[in-house]
Protein backbone atom coordinates (compact mmCIF):
# COMPACT_ATOMS: atom_id res chain seq x y z
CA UNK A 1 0.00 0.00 0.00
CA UNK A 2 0.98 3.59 -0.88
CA UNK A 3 0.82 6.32 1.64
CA UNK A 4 -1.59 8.28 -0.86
CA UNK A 5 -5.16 8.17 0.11
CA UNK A 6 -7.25 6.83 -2.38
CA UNK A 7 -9.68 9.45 -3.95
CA UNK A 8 -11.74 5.62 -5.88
CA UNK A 9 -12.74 2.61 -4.60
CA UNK A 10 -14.46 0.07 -5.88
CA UNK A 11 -15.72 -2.92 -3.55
CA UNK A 12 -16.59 -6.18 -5.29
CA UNK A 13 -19.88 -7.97 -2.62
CA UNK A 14 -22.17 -6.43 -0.79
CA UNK A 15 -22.63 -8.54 1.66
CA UNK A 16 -21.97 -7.14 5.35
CA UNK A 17 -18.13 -6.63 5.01
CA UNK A 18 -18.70 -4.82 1.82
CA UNK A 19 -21.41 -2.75 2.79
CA UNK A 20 -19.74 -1.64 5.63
CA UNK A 21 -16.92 -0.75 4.38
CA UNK A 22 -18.77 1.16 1.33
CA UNK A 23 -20.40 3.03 4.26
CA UNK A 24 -17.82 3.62 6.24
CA UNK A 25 -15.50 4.66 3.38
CA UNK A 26 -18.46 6.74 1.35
CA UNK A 27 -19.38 8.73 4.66
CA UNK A 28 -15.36 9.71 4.82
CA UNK A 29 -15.36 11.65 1.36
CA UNK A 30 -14.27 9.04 -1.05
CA UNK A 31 -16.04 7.65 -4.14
CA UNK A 32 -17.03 3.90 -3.43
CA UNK A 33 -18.52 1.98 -6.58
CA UNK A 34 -20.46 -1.59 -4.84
CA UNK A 35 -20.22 -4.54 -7.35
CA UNK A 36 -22.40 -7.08 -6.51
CA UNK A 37 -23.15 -10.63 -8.80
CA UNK A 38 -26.38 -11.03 -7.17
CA UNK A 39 -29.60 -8.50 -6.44
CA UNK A 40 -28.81 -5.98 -3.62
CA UNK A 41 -32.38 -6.39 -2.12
CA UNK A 42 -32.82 -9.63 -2.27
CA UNK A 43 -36.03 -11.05 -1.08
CA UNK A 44 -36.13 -14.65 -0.96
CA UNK A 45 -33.89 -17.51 -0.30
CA UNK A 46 -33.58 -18.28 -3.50
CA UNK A 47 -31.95 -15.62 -5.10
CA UNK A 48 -28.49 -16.82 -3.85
CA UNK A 49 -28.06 -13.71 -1.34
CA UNK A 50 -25.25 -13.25 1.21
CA UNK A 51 -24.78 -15.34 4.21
CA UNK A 52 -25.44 -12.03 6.09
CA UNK A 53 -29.13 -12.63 5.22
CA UNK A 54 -29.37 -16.33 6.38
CA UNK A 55 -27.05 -15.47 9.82
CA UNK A 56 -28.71 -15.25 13.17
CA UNK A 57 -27.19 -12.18 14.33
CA UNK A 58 -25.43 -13.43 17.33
CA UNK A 59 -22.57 -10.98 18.53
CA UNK A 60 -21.65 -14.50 21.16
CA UNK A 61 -17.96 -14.11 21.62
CA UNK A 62 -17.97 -16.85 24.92
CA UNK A 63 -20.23 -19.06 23.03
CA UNK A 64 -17.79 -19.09 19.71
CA UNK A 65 -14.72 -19.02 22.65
CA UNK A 66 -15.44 -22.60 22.87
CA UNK A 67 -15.15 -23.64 19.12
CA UNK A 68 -12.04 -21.20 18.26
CA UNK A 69 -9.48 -18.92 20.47
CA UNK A 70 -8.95 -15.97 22.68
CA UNK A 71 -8.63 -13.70 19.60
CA UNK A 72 -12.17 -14.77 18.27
CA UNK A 73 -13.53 -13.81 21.94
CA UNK A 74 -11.50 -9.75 21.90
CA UNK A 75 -12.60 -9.69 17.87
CA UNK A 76 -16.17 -10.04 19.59
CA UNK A 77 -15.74 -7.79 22.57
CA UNK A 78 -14.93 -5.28 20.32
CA UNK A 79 -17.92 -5.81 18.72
CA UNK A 80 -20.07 -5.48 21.78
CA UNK A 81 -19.19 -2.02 21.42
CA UNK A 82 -18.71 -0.84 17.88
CA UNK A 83 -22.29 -2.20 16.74
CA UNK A 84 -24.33 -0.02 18.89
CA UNK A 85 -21.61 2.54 18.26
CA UNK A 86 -22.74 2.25 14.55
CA UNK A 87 -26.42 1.99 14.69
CA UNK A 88 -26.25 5.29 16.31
CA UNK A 89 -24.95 6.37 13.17
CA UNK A 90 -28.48 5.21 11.09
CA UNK A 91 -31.60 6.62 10.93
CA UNK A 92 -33.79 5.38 13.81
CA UNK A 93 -36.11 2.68 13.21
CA UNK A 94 -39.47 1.50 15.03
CA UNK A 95 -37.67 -1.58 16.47
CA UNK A 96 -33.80 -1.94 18.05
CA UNK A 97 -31.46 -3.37 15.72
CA UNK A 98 -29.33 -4.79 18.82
CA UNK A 99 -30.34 -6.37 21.74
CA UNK A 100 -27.62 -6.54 24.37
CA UNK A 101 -29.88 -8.95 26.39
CA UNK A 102 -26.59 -11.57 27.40
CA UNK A 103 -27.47 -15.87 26.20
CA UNK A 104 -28.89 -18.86 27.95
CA UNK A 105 -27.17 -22.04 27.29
CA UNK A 106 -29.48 -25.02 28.49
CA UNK A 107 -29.59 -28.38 28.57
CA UNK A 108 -31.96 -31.18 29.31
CA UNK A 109 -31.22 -33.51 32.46
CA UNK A 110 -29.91 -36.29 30.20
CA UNK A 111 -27.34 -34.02 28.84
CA UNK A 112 -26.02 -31.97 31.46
CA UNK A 113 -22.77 -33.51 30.62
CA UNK A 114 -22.34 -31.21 27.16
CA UNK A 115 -23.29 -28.24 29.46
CA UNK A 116 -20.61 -29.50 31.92
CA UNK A 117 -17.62 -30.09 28.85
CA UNK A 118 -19.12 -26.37 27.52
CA UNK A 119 -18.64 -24.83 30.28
CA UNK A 120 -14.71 -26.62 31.04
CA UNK A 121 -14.03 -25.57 27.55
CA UNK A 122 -14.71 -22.16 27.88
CA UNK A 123 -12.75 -21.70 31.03
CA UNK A 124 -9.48 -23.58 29.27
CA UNK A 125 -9.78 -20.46 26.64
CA UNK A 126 -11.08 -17.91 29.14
CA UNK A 127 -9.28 -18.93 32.61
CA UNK A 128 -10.91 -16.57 34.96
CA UNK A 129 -13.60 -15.28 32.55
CA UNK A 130 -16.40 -13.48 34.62
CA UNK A 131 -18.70 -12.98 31.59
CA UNK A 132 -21.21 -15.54 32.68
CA UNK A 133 -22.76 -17.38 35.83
CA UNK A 134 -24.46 -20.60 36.70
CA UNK A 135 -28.67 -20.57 36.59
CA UNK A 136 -30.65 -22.72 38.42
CA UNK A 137 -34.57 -23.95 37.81
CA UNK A 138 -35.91 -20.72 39.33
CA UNK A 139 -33.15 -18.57 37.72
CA UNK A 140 -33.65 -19.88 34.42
CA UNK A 141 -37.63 -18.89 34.59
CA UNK A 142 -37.18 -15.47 35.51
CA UNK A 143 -34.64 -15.15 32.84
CA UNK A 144 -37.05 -17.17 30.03
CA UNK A 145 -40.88 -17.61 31.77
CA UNK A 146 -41.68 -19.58 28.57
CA UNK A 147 -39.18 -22.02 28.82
CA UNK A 148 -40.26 -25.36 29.46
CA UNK A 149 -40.22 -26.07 33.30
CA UNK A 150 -38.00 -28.98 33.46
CA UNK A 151 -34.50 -27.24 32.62
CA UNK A 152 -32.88 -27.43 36.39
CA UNK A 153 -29.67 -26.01 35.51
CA UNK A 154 -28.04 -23.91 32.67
CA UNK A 155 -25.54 -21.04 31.99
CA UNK A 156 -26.41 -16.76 32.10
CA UNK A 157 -23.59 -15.62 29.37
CA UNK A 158 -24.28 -11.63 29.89
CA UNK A 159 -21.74 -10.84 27.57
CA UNK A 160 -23.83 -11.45 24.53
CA UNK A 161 -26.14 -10.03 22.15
CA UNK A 162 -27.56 -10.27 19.26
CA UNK A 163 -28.56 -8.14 15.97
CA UNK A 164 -31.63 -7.40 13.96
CA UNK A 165 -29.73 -7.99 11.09
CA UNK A 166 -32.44 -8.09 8.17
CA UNK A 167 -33.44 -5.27 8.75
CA UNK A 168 -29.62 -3.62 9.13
CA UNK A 169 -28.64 -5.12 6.16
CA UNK A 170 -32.16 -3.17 4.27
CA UNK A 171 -31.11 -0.21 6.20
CA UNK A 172 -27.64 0.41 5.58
CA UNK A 173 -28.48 -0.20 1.89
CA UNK A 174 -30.92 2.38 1.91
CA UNK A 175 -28.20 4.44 3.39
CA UNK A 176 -25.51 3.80 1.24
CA UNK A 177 -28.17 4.93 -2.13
CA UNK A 178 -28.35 7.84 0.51
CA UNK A 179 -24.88 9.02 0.54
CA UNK A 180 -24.35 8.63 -3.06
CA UNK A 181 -22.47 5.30 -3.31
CA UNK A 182 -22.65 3.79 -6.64
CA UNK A 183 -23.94 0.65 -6.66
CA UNK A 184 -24.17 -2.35 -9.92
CA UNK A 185 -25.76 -5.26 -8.71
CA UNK A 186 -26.37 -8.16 -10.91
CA UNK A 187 -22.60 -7.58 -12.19
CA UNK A 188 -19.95 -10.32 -11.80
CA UNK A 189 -16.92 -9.40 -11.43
CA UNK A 190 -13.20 -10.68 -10.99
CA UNK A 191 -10.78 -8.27 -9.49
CA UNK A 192 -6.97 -7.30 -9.70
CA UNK A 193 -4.98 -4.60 -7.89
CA UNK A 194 -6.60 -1.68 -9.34
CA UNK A 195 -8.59 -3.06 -11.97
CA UNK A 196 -12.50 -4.51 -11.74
CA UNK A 197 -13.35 -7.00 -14.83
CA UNK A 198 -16.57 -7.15 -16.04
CA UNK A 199 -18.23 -9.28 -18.33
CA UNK A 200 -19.08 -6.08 -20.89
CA UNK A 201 -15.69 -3.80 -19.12
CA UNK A 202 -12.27 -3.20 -17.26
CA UNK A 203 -12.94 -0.30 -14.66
CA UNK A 204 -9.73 1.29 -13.05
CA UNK A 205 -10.08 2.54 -9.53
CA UNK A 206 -7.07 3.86 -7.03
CA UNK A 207 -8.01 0.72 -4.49
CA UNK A 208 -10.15 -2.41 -4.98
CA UNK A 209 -11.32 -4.55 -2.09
CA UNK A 210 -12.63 -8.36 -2.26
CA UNK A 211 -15.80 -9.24 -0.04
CA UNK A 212 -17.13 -11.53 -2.26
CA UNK A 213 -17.43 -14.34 0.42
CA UNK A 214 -17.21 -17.67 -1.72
CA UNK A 215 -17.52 -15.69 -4.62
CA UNK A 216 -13.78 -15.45 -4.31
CA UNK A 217 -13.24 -18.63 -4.64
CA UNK A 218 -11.65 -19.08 -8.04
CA UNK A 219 -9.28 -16.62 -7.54
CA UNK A 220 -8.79 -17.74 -3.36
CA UNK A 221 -7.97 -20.99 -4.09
CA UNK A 222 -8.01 -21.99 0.08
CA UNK A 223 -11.29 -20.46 0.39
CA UNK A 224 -14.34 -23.29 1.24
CA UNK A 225 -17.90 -22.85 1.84
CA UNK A 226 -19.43 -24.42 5.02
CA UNK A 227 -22.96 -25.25 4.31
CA UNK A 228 -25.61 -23.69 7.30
CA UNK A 229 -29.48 -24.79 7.39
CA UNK A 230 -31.86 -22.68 9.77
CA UNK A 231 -35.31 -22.30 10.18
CA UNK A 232 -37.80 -19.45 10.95
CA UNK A 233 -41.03 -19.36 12.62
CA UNK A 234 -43.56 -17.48 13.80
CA UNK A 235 -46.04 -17.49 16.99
CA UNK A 236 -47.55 -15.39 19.43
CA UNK A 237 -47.75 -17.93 21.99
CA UNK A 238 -43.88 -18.02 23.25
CA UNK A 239 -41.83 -14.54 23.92
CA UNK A 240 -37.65 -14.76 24.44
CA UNK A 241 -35.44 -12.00 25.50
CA UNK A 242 -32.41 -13.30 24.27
CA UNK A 243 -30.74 -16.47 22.13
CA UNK A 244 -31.03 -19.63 24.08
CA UNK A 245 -29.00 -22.50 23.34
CA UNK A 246 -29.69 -25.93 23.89
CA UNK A 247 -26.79 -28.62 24.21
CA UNK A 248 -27.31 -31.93 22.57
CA UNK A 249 -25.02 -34.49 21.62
CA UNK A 250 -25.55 -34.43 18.34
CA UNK A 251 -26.26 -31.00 17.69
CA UNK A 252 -26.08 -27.53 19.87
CA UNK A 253 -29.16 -26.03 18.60
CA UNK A 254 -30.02 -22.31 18.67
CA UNK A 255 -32.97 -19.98 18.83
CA UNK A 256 -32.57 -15.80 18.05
CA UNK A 257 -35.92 -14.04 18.93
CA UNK A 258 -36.60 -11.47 15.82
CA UNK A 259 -38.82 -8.89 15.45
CA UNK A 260 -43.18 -9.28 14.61
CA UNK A 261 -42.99 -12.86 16.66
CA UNK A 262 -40.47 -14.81 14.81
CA UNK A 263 -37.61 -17.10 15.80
CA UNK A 264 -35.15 -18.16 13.98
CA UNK A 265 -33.82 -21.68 14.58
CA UNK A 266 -30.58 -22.90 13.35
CA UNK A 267 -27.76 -25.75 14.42
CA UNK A 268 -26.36 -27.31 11.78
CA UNK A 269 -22.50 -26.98 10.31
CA UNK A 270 -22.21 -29.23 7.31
CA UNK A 271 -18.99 -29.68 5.17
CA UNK A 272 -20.40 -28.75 1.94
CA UNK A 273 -20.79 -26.66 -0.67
CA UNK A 274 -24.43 -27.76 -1.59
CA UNK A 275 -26.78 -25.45 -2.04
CA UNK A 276 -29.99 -27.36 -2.06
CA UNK A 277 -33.22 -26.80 0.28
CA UNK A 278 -32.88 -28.38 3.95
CA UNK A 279 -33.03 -31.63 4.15
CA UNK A 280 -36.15 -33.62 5.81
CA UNK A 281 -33.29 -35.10 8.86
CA UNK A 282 -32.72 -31.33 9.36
CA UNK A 283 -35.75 -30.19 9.79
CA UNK A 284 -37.04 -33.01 11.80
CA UNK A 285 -33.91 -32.25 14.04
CA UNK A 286 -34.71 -28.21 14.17
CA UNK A 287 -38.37 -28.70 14.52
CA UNK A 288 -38.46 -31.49 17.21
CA UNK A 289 -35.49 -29.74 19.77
CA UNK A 290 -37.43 -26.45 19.44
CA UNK A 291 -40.91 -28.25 20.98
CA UNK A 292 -38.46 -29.78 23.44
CA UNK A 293 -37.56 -26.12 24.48
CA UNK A 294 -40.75 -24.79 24.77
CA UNK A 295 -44.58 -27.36 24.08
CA UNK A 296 -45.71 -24.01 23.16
CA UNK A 297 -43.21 -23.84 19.41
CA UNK A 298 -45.65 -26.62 18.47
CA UNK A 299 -48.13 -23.91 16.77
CA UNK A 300 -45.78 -21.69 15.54
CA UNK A 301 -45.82 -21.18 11.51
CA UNK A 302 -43.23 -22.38 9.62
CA UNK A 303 -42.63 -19.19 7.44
CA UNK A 304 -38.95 -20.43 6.01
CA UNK A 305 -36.49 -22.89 5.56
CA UNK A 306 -33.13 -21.24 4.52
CA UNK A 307 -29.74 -22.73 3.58
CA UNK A 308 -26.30 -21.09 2.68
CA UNK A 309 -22.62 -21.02 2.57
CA UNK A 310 -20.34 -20.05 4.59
CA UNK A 311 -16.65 -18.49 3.39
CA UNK A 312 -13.79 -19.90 5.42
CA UNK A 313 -9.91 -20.53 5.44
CA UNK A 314 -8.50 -23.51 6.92
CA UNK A 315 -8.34 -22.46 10.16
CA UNK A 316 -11.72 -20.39 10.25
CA UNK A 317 -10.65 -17.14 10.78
CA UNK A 318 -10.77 -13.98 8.72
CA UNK A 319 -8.04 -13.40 6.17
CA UNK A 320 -7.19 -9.05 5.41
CA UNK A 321 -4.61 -9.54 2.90
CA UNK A 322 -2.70 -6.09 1.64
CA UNK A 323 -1.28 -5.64 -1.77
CA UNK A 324 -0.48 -2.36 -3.72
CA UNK A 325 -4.29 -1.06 -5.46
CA UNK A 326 -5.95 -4.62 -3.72
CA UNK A 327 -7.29 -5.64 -0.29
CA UNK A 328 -8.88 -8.95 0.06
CA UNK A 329 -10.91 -9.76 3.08
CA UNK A 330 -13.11 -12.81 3.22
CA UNK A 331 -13.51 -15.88 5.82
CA UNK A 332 -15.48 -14.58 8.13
CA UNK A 333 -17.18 -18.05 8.79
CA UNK A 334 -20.11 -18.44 10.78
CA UNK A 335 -18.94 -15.38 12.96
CA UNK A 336 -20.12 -12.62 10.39
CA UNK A 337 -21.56 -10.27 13.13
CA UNK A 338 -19.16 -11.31 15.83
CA UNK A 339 -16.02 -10.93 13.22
CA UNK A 340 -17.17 -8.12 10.61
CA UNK A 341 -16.46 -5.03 12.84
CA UNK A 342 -12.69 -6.11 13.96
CA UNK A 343 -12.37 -7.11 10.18
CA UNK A 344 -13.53 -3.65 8.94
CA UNK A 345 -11.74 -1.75 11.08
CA UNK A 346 -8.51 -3.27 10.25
CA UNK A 347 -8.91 -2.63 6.52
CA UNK A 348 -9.83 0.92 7.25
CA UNK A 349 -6.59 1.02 9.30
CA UNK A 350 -4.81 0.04 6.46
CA UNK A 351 -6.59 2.39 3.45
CA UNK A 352 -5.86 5.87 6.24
CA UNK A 353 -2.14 4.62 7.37
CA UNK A 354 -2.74 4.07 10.50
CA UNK A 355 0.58 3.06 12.46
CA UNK A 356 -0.85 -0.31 14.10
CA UNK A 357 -3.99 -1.84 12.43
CA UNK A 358 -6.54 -3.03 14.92
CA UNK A 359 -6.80 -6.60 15.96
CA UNK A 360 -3.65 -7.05 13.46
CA UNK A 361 -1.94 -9.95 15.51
CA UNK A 362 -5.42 -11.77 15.63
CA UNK A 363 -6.38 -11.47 12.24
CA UNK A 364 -4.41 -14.12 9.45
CA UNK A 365 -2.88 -11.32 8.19
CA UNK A 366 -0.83 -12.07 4.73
């Protein structure tokens, strides 16, 4: 990288690392041009939209502790903080878009033990950590009335939240037409230091930055997609405050209260790059732990089934590679919301010449 401050950029994906960084950069003074292969409002499933879409919108760093490192937990401390930070930035809306409400892990009395090896787990990351407590029957009830009455003993993790983040991801695209970012949807693109390829054009720009997610693949030859399956429904009949998790041996199943009565229900991590509709095992599985959570799920409306991949490296964490006229940052995993702000910071870091980039030891910089 130069020390010149680029006057163009273009950003290839608009998923939530691209749109953020279109925001962030557009709001600073400098022309951002958003490429994007697929609709930028898309509306269904179907239309192949960015795994910011599908997510749940959990900002968990003890719960994703467990499954990764230290760094993963401070990437999502710092995003405790920046995400409200940035919301403050948007136009108010009629409901939050972040609920700092902590977790509930839970488990049923035949698996205590996977509550038990969760909870050793996350001290042998976090020795010491204070984020979170021990609930008992009574607890757990005033925490989560609708809960069903026979989970005796569970975990309070009060340093989580979770965002609305349909409706950010509508919002900050409103916002970004706002400011006067450019934006080409339906345009594939491939991308070199300086240079965006089109199918019909070569556009020259002082930076380019890659957030295409798995739609960096060709040219990120280590990149994978890790297939997720979740489920959304809708009832009047059950109310949560906050994401509860359930432990099972198979499976550690969670549910992420959403605005107008919906819940969205999701578990499964599948080695895959399929893109088909959920399976009739996952469903079955989503469907029958949720009644086991609550008898009251067993009237809620099934309103959709939702699948998508996943971009990761090896080692699941976030790459921010710098080159001269090219950043590429991609892998965010299944930690989009937890990982995005740390990630986005550091490339901003980079693009003003800031001495030490953010979160640079934690990050797989290259």
């Amino acid at each position: 990288m130069t020390n010149k401050l680029p006057t163009t950029i273009a950003i290839a994906g608009a998923g939530l690392l691209g749109r953020l960084l279109a925001w962030q950069l557009q709001k600073s003074g400098i022309q951002v041009t958003l490429f994007e292969s697929g609709s930028f409002t898309p509306d269904t499933p179907q239309t192949n939209r960015a795994a910011a879409f599908t997510a749940a919108g959990m900002v968990a760093p003890l719960s994703e502790a467990v499954v990764s490192d230290e760094g993963v937990y401070r990437m999502g401390v710092f995003a405790l903080q920046q995400w409200p930070s940035w919301f403050a930035q948007l136009p108010a809306t009629e409901t939050p878009l972040f609920f700092n409400n902590g977790s509930l892990v839970v488990a049923h009395h035949q698996d205590t033990s996977e509550l038990e090896q969760f909870e050793r787990e996350l001290g042998f990351v976090l020795p010491g950590c204070k984020g979170y407590h021990h609930v008992n029957q009574h607890e757990i009830h005033q925490l989560e009335p609708d809960l069903h009455s026979n989970f005796h003993t569970g975990l309070f993790l009060s340093e989580e939240g979770h965002v609305n983040n349909r409706e950010f991801m509508r919002l900050i695209g409103d916002e970004l037409f706002r400011i006067g970012t450019k934006i080409r949807e339906l345009t594939p693109v491939d991308v070199f230091p300086g240079k965006i390829v089109t199918d019909s054009s070569e556009e020259h720009f002082d930076l380019v930055i890659d957030c295409r997610g798995l739609g960096a693949k060709k040219q990120l030859r280590n990149l994978r997609g890790v297939r997720g399956e979740t489920l959304h429904v809708e009832t009047k009949e059950i109310h949560l405050q906050r994401p509860v998790r359930l432990m099972h041996p198979r499976y550690q199943l969670y549910v992420v209260p959403k605005p107008n009565h919906r819940f969205m229900i999701g578990a499964t991590q599948i080695e895959s790059e399929d893109r088909s509709p959920m399976t009739l095992q996952s469903s079955l599985e989503l469907s029958s732990a949720l009644y086991t959570l609550s008898p009251a799920f067993a009237e809620a409306r099934i309103i959709e089934m939702d699948t998508n991949l996943r971009p990761a490296f090896m080692d699941n964490l976030p790459k921010v590679d710098v080159q001269d006229g090219l950043i590429v940052a991609n892998g965010l995993f299944r930690h989009g919301y937890l990982l995005a702000p740390a990630v986005v910071e550091n490339v901003l870091a980079h693009i003003f010449n800031k001495p030490e980039p953010l979160f640079s030891s934690l990050l797989n910089q290259h």
